[in-house]
N, C-alpha and C. Protein backbone atom coordinates (compact mmCIF):
# COMPACT_ATOMS: atom_id res chain seq x y z
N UNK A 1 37.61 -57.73 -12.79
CA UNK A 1 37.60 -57.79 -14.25
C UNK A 1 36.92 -59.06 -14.75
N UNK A 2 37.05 -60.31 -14.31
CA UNK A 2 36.66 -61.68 -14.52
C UNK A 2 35.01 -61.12 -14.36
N UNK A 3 34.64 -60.55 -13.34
CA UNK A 3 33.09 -60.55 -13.41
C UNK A 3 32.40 -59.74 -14.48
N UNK A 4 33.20 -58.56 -14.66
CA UNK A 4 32.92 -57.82 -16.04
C UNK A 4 32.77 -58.32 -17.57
N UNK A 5 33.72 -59.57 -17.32
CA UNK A 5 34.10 -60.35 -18.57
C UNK A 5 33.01 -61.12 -18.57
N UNK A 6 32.72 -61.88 -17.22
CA UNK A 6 31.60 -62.87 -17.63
C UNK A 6 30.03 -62.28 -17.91
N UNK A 7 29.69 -60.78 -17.49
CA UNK A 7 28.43 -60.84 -17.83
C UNK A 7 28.46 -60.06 -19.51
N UNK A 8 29.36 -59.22 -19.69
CA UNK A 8 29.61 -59.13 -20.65
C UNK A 8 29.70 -60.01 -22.24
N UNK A 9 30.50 -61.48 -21.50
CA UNK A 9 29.86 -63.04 -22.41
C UNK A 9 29.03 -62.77 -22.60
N UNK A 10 28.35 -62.90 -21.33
CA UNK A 10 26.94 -63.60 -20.96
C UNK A 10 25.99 -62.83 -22.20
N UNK A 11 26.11 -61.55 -21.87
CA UNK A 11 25.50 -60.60 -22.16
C UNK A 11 25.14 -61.14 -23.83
N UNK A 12 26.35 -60.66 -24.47
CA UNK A 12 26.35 -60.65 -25.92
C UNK A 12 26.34 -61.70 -26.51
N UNK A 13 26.16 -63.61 -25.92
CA UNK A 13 26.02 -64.47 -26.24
C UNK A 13 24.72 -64.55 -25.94
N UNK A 14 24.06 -64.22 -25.27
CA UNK A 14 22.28 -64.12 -25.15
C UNK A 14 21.48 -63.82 -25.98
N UNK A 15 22.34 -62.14 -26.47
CA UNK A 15 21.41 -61.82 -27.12
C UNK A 15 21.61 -61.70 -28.97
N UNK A 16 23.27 -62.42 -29.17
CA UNK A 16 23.62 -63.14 -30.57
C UNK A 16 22.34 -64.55 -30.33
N UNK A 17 22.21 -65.38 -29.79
CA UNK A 17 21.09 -66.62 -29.56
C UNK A 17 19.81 -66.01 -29.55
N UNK A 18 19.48 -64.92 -28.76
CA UNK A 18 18.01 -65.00 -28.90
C UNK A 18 17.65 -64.17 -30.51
N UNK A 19 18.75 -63.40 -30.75
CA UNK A 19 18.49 -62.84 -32.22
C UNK A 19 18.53 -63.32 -33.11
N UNK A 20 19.13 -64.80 -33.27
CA UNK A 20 19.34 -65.78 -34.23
C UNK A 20 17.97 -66.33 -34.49
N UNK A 21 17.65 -66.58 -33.14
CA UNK A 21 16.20 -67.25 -33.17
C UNK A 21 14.90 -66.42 -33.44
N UNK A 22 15.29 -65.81 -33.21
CA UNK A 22 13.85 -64.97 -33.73
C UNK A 22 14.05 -64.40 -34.66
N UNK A 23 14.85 -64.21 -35.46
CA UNK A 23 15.33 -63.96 -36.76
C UNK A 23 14.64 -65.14 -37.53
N UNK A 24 14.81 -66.24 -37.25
CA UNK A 24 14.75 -67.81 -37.82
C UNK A 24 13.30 -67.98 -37.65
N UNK A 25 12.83 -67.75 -36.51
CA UNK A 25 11.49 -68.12 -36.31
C UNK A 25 10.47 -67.29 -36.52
N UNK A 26 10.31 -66.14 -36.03
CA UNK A 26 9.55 -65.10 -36.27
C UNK A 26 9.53 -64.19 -37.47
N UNK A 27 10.73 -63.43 -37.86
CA UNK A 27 10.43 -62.00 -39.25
C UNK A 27 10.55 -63.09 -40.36
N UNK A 28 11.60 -63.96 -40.46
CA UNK A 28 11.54 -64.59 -42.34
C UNK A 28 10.17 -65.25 -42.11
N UNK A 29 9.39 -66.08 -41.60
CA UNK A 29 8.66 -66.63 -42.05
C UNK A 29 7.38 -64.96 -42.00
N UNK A 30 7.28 -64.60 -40.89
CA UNK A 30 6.52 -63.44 -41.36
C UNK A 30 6.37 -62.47 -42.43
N UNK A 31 7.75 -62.27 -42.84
CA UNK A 31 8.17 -61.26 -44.13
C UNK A 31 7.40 -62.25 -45.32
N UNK A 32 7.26 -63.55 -45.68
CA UNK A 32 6.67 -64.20 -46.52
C UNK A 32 5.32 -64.34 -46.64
N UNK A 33 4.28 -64.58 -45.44
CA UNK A 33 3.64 -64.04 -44.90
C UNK A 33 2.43 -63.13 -45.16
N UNK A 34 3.39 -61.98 -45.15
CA UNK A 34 3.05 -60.94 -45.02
C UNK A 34 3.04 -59.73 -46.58
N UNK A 35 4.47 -60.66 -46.96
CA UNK A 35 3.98 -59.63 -47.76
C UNK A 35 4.63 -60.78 -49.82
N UNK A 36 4.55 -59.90 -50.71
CA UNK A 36 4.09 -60.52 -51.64
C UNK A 36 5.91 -61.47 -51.97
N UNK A 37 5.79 -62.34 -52.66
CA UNK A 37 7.03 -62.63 -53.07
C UNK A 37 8.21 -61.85 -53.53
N UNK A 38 7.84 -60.96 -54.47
CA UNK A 38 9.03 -60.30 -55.33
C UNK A 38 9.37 -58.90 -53.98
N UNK A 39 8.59 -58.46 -53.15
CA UNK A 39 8.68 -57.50 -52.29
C UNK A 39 9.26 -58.23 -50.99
N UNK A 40 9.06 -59.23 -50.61
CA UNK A 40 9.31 -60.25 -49.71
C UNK A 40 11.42 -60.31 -49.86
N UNK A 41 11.49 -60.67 -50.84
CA UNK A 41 12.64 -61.13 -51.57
C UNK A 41 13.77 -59.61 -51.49
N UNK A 42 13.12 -58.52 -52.03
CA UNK A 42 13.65 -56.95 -51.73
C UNK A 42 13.79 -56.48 -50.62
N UNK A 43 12.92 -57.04 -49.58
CA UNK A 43 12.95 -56.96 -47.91
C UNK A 43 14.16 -57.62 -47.29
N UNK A 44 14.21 -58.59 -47.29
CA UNK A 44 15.59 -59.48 -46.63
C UNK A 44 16.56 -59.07 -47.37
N UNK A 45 16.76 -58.95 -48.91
CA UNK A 45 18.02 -58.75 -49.35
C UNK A 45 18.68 -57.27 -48.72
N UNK A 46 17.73 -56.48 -48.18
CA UNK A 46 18.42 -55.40 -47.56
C UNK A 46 18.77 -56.06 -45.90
N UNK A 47 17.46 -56.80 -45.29
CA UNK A 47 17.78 -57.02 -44.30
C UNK A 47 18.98 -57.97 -44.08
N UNK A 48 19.38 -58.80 -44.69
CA UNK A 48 20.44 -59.67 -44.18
C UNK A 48 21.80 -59.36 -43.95
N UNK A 49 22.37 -58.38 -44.89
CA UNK A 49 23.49 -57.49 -44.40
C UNK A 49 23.38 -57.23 -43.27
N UNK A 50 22.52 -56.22 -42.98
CA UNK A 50 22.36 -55.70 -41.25
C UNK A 50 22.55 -57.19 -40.26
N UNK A 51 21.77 -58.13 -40.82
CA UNK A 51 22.05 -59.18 -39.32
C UNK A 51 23.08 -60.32 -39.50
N UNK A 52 23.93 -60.09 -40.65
CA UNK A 52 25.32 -60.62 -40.69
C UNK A 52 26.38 -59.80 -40.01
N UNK A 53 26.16 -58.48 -40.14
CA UNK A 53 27.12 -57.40 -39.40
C UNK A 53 26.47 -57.11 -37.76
N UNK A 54 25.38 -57.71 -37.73
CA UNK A 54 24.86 -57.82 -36.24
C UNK A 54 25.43 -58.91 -35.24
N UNK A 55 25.31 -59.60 -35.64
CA UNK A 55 26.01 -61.31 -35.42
C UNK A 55 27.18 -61.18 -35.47
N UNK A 56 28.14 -60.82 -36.52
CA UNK A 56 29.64 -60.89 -36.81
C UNK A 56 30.10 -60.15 -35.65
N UNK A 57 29.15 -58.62 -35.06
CA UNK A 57 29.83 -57.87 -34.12
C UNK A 57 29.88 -58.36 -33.21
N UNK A 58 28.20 -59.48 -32.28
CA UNK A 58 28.16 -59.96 -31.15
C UNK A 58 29.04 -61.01 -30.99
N UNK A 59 29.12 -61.55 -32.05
CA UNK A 59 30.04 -62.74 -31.82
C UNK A 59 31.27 -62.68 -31.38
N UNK A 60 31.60 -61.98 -32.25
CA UNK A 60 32.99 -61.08 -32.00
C UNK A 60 33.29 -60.26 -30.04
N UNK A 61 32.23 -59.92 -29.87
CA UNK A 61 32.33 -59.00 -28.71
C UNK A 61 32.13 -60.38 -27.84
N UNK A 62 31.20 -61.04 -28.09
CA UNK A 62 31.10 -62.38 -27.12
C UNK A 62 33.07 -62.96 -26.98
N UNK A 63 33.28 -63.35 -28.27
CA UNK A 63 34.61 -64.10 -28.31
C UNK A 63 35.61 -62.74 -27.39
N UNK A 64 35.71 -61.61 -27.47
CA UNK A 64 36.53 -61.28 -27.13
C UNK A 64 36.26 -61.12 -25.27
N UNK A 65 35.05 -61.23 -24.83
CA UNK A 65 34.74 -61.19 -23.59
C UNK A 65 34.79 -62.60 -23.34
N UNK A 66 34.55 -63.46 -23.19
CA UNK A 66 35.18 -64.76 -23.01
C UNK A 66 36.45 -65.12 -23.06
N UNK A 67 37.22 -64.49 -23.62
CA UNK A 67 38.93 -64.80 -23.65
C UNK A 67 39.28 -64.61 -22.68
N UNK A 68 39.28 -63.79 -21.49
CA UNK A 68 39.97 -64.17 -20.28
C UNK A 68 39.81 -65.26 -19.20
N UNK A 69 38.26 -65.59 -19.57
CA UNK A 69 37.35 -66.61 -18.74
C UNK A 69 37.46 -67.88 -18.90
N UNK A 70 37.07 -67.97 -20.07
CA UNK A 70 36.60 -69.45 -20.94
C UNK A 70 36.85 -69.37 -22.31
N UNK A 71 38.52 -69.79 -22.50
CA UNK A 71 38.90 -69.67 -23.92
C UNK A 71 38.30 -70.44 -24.86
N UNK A 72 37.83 -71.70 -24.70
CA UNK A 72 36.98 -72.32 -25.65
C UNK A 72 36.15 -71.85 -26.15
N UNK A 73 35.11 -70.94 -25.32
CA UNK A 73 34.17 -70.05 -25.78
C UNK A 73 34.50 -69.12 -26.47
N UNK A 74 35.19 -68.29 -26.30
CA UNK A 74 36.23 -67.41 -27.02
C UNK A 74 35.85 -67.63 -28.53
N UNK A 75 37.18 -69.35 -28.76
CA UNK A 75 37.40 -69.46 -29.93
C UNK A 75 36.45 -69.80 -30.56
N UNK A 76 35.20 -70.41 -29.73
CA UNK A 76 33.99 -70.51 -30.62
C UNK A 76 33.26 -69.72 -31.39
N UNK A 77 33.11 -68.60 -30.34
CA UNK A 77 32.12 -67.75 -30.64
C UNK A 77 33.14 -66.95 -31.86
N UNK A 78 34.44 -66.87 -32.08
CA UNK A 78 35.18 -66.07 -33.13
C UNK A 78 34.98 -67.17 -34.63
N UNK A 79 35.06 -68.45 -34.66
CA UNK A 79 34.46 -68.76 -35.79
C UNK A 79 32.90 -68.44 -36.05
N UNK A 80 32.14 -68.33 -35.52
CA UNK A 80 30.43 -68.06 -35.20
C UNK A 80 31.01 -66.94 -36.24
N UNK A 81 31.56 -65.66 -35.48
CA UNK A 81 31.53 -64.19 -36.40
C UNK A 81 32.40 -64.38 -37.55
N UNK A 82 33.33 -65.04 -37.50
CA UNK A 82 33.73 -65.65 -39.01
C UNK A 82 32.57 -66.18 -39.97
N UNK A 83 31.96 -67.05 -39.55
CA UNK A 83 30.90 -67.65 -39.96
C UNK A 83 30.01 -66.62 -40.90
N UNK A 84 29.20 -65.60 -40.20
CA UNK A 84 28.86 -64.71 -40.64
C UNK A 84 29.46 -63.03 -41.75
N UNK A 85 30.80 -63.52 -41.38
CA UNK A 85 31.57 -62.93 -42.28
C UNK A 85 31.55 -62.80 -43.70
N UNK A 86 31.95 -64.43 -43.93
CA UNK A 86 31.69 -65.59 -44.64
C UNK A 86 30.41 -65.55 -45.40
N UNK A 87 29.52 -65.45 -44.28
CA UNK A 87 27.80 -65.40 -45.34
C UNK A 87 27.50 -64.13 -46.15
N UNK A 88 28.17 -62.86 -44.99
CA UNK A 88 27.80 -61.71 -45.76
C UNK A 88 28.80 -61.61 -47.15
N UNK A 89 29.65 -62.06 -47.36
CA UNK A 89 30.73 -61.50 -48.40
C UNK A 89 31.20 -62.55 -49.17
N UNK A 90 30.82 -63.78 -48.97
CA UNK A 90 31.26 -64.50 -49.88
C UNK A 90 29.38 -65.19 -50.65
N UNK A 91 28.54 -65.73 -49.55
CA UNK A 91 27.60 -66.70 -49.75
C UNK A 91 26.35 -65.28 -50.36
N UNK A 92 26.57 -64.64 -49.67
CA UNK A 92 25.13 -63.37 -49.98
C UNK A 92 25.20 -63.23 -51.67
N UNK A 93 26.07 -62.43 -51.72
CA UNK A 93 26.53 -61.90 -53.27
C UNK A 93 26.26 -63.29 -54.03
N UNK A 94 26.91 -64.58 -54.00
CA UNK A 94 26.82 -65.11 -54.91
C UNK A 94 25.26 -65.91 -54.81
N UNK A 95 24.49 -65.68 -54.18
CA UNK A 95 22.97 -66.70 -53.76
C UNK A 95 22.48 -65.35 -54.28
N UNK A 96 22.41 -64.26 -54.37
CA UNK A 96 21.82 -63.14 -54.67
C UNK A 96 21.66 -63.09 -56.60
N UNK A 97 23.43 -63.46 -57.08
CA UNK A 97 23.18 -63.42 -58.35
C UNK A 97 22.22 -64.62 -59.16
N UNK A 98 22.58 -65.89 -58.30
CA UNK A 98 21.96 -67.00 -58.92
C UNK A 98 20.79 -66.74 -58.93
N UNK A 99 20.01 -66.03 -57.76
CA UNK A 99 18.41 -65.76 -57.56
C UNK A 99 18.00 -64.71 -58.62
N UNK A 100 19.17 -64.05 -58.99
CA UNK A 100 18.51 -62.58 -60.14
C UNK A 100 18.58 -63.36 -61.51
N UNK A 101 19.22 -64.61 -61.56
CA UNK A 101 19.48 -65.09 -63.08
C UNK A 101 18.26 -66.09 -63.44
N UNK A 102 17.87 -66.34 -61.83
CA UNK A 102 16.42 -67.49 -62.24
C UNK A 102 15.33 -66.69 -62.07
N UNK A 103 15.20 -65.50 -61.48
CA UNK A 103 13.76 -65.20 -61.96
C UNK A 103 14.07 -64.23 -63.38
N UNK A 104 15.31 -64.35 -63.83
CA UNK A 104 15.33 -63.81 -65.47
C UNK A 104 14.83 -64.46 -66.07
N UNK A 105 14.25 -65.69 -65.73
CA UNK A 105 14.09 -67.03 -66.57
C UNK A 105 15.10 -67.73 -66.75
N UNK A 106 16.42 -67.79 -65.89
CA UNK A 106 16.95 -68.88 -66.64
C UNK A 106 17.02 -69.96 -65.82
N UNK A 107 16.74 -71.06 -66.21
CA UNK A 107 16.33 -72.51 -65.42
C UNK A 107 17.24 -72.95 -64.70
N UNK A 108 18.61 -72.86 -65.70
CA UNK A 108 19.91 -73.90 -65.07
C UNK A 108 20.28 -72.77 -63.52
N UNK A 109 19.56 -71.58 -63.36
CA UNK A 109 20.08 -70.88 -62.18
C UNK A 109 19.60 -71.60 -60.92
N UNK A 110 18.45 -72.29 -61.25
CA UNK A 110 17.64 -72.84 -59.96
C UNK A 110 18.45 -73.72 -59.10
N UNK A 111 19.24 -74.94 -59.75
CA UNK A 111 19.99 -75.73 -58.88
C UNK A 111 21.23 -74.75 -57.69
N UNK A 112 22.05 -73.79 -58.68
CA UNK A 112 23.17 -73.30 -57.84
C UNK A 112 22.63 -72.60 -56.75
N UNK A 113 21.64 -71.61 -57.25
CA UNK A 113 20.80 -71.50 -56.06
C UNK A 113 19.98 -71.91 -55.10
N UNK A 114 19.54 -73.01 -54.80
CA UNK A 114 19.28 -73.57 -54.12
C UNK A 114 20.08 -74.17 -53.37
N UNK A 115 20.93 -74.80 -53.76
CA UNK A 115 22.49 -75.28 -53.16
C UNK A 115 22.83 -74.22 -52.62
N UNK A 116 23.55 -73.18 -53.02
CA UNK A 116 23.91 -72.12 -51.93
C UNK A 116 22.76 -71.74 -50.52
N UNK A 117 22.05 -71.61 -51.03
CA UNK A 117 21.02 -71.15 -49.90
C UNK A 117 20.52 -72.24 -49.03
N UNK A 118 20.72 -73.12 -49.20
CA UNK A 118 20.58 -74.39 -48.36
C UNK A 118 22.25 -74.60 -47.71
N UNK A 119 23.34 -74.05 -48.04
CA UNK A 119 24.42 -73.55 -47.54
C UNK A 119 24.08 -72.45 -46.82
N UNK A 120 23.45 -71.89 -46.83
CA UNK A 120 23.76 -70.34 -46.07
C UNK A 120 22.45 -70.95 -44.80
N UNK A 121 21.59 -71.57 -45.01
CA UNK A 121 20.64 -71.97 -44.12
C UNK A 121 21.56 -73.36 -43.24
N UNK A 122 22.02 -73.47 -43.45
CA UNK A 122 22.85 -74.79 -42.98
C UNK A 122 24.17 -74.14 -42.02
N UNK A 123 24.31 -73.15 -42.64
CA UNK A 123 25.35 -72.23 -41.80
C UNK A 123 24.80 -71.60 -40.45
N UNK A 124 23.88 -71.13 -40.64
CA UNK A 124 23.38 -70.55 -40.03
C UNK A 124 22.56 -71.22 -38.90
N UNK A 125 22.34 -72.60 -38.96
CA UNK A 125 22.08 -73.26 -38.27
C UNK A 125 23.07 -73.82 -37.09
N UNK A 126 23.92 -74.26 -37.82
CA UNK A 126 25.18 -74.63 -37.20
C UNK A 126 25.84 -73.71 -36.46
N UNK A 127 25.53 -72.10 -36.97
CA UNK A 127 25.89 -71.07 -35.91
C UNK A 127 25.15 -71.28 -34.35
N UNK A 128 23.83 -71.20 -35.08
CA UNK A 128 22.78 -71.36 -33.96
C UNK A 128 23.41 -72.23 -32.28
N UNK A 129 23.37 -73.65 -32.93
CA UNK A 129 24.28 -74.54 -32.27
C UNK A 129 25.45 -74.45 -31.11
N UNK A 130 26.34 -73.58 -32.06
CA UNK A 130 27.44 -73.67 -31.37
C UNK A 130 27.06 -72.41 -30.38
N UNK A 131 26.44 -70.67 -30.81
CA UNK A 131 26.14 -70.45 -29.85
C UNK A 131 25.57 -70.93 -28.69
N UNK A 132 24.29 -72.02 -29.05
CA UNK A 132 24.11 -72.40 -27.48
C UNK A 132 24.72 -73.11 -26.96
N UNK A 133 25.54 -74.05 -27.53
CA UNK A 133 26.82 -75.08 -26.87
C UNK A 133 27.47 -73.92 -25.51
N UNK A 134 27.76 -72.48 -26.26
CA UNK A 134 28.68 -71.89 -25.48
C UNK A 134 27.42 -71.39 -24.36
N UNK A 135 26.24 -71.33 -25.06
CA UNK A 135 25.94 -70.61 -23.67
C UNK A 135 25.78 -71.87 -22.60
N UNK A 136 25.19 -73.16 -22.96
CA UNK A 136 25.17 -74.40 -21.86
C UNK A 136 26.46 -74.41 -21.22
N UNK A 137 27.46 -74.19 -21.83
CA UNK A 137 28.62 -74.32 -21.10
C UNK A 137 29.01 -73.39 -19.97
N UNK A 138 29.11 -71.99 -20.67
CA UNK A 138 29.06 -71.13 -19.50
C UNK A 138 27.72 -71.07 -18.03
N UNK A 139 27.02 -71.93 -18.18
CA UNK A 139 25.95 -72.45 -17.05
C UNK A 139 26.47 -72.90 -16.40
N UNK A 140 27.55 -73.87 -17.27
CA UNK A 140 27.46 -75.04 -16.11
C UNK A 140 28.87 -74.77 -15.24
């Protein structure tokens, strides 16, 4: 069972990290890119649900496959899918309205939004992180 558990970690902490990152590195800057602002902006707002509930699951499946092994990892990787919980249902919705109130024109929307989304990019970083903390750890 221990060996099932660990590639199973292994597994779903690999590929929560490598999806983070190429999420980060590759489609947002491409989606901008590629295509025009206001269509750019309609693109992610569908896509980011999907890779908050992508993440929240791996994380989750990571934390719960690590609990027999390496409980630290565990509890890590279960704030990670908290984390993303968090972005989809609390940070999305409200960075979504501030962004619909400033391209209404209204000015004072620009600060809250930016602040949030420099929260949700800051989150998401810090996810980044701790996933690979757990995966260096389980290496070593």
């Amino acid at each position: 069972m221990s060996a099932l558990s660990a590639i199973a970690a292994l597994f779903a902490t690999a590929l929560l990290f490598g999806g983070m990152v190429f999420f980060a590195v590759v489609v947002a800057p491409q989606v901008f890119r590629a295509l025009e602002p206001a269509a750019a902006g309609t693109f992610l707002r569908r896509l980011f649900p999907v890779y908050y509930v992508w993440g929240a699951g791996l994380a989750g499946a990571g934390a719960l496959a690590f609990l027999p092994i390496l409980w630290e990892a565990s509890l890590i990787l279960a704030v990670v899918s908290l984390g993303f919980v968090f972005a989809r249902e609390a940070l999305m919705p409200r960075i979504n309205a501030w962004r619909d109130r400033e391209l209404a024109g209204d000015a004072s929307a620009h600060r809250p939004f930016a602040r949030l989304h420099g929260l949700s990019v800051a989150l998401n970083l810090a996810q980044m992180v701790l996933v690979a903390v757990v995966l260096v750890a389980f290496a070593l």
